[in-house]
Protein backbone atom coordinates (compact mmCIF):
# COMPACT_ATOMS: atom_id res chain seq x y z
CA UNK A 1 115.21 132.61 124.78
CA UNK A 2 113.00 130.50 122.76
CA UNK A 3 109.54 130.52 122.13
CA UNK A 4 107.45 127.21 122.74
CA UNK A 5 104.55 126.58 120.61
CA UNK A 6 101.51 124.29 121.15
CA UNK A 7 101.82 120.91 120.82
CA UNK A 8 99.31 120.24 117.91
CA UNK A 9 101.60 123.04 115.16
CA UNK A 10 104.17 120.73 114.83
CA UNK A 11 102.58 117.58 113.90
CA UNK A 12 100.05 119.93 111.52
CA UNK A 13 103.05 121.46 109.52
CA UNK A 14 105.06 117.68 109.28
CA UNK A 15 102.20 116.02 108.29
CA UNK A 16 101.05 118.49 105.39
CA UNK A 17 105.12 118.31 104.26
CA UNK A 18 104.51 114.49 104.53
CA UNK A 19 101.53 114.57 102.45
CA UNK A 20 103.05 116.72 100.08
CA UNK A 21 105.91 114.19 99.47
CA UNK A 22 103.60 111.84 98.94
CA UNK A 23 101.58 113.32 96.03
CA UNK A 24 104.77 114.30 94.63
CA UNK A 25 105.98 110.47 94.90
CA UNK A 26 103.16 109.12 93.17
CA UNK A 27 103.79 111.42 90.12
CA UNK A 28 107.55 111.12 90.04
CA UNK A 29 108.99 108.51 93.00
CA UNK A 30 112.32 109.43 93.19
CA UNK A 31 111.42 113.28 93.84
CA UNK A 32 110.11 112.43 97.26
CA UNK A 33 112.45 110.75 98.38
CA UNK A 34 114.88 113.19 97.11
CA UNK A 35 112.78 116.06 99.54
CA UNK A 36 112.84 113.42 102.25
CA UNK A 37 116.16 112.38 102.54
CA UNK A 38 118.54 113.97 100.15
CA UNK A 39 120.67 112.43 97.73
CA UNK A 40 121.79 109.56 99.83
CA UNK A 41 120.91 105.63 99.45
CA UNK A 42 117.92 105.93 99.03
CA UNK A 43 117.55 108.33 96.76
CA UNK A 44 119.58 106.42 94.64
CA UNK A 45 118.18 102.63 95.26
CA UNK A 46 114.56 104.71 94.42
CA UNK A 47 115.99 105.75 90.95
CA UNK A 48 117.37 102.29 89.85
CA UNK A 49 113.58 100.79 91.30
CA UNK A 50 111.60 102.94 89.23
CA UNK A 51 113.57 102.64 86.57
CA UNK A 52 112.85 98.62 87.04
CA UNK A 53 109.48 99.77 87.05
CA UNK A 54 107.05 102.37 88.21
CA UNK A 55 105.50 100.89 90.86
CA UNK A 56 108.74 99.13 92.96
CA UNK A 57 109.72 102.78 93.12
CA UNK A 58 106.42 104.35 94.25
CA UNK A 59 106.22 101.57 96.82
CA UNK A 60 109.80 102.31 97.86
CA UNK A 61 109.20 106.04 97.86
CA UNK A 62 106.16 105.36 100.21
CA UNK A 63 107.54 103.69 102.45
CA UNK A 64 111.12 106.07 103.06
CA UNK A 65 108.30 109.30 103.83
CA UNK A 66 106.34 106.98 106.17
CA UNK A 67 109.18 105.58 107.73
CA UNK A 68 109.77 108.89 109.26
């Protein structure tokens, strides 16, 4: 038996997660996309951008947390 919960909880506790990830990938890039998707691809791409430069990774990291 499950329980159902309103609607509006779920969207509430993803995007405070997705803001979260966020802050953390303007400090440090490749850390939200490591709490976003593991240590896959992208992970990995993010490292070798930010290591190109700050900002190809932040943009990078951005965009892998809004793509979801």
């Amino acid at each position: 038996m499950s329980t159902q919960y309103p609607q509006h909880v779920q969207p509430q506790s993803s995007t405070f997660m997705d803001v979260l990830r966020i802050i953390l990938a303007i400090i440090l890039p490749p850390v939200g996309v490591l709490m976003q998707v593991g240590l896959g691809m992208h992970f990995w791409l993010n490292i070798v951008l930010t290591l190109c430069g700050y900002i190809p990774g932040l943009v990078h990291a951005v965009w892998v947390i809004a793509k979801k």
